[in-house]
Protein backbone atom coordinates (compact mmCIF):
# COMPACT_ATOMS: atom_id res chain seq x y z
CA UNK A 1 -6.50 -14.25 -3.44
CA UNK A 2 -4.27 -13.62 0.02
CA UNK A 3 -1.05 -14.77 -3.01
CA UNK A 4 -2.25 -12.01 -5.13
CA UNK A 5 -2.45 -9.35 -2.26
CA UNK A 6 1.00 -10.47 -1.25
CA UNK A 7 2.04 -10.27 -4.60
CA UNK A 8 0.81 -6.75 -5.29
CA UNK A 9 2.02 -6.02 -1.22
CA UNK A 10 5.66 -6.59 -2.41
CA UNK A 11 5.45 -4.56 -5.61
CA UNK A 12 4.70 -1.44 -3.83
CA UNK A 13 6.96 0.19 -0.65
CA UNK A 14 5.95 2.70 1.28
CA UNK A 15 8.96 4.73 -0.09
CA UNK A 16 7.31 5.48 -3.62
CA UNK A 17 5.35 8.13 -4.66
CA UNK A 18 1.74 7.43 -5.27
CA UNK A 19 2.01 8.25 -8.66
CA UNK A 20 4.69 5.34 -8.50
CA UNK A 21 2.43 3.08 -6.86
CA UNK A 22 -0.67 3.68 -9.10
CA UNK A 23 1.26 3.10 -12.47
CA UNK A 24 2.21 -0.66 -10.39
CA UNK A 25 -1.51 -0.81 -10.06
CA UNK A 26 -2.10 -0.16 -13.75
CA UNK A 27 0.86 -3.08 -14.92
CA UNK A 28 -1.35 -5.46 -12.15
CA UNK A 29 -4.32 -4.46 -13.79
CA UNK A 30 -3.57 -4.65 -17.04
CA UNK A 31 -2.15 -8.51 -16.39
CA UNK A 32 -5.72 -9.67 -15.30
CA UNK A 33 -7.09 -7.98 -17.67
CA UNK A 34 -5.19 -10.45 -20.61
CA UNK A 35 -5.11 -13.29 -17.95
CA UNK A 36 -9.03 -12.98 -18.34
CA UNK A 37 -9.47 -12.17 -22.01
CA UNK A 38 -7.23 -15.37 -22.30
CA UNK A 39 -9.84 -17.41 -20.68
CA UNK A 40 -12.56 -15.38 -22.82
CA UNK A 41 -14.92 -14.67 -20.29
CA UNK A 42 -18.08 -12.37 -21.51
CA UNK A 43 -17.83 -8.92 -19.97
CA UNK A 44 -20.69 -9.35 -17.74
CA UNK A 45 -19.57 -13.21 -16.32
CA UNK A 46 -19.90 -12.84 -12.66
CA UNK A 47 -16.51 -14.50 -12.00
CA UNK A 48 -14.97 -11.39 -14.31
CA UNK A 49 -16.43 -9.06 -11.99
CA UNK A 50 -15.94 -10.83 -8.92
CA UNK A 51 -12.12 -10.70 -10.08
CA UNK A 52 -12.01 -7.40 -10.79
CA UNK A 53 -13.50 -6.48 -7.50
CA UNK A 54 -10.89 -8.51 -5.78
CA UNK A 55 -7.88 -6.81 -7.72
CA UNK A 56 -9.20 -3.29 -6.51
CA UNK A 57 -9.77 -4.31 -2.94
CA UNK A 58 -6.17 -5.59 -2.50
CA UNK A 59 -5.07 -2.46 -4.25
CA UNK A 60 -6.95 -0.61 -1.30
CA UNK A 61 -5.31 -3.16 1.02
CA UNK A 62 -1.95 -2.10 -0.32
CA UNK A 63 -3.10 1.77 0.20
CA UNK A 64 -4.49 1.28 3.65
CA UNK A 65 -1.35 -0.36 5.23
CA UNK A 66 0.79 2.05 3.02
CA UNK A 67 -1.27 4.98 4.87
CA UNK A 68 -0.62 3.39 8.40
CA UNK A 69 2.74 2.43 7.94
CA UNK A 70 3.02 5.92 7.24
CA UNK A 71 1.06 7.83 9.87
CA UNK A 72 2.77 5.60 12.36
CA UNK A 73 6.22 6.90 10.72
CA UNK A 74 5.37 10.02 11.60
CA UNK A 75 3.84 9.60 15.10
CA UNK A 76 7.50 8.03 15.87
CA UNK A 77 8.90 10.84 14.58
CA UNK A 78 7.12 13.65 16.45
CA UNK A 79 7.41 11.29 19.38
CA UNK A 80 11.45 11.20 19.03
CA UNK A 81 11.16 15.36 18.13
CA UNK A 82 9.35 15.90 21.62
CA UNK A 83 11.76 13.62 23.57
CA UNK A 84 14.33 15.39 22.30
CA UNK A 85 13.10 18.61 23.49
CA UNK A 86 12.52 17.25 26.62
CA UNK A 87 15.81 16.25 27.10
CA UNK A 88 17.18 19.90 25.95
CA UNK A 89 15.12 21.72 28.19
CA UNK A 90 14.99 19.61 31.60
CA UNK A 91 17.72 17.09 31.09
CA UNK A 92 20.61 18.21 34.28
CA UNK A 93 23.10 19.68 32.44
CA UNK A 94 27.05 18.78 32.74
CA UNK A 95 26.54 15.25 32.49
């Protein structure tokens, strides 16, 4: 399953929307879903589930290290913003 994280991993960026990302998570979901009516599994087969429960933990993956790839964006960027300030307000001037 780590192939089909990565997989779904490199579909998404940071840089969409979520809206952007979810309709990626519908095309993923939609593939297993034919990938497992191709194999004709009965809706309550334990390996249908257990598949499906994989898909939308990766998708949560995906979500988590979107969400602290972005949070640490923005730490960076109030930490830049503040050294900046610094810099304007004690730096020695006429260097």
């Amino acid at each position: 399953m780590t192939d089909f994280s990565d997989l779904v991993a490199r579909a998404v960026s940071p840089e969409m929307s979520r809206e952007e990302r979810e309709q990626v998570y519908t095309v993923v979901r939609q593939a297993v879903q034919r990938l497992q009516t191709r194999e004709s599994l009965e809706p309550d087969d334990p390996r249908l589930l257990l598949q499906r429960h994989l898909i939308e933990e990766s998708i949560r993956d995906c979500e988590f290290d979107i969400a602290r790839f972005l949070t640490l964006r923005k730490i960076q960027q109030a930490r830049a913003a503040q050294d900046a300030e610094y810099e304007a307000q004690f730096a020695p001037k006429g260097r």
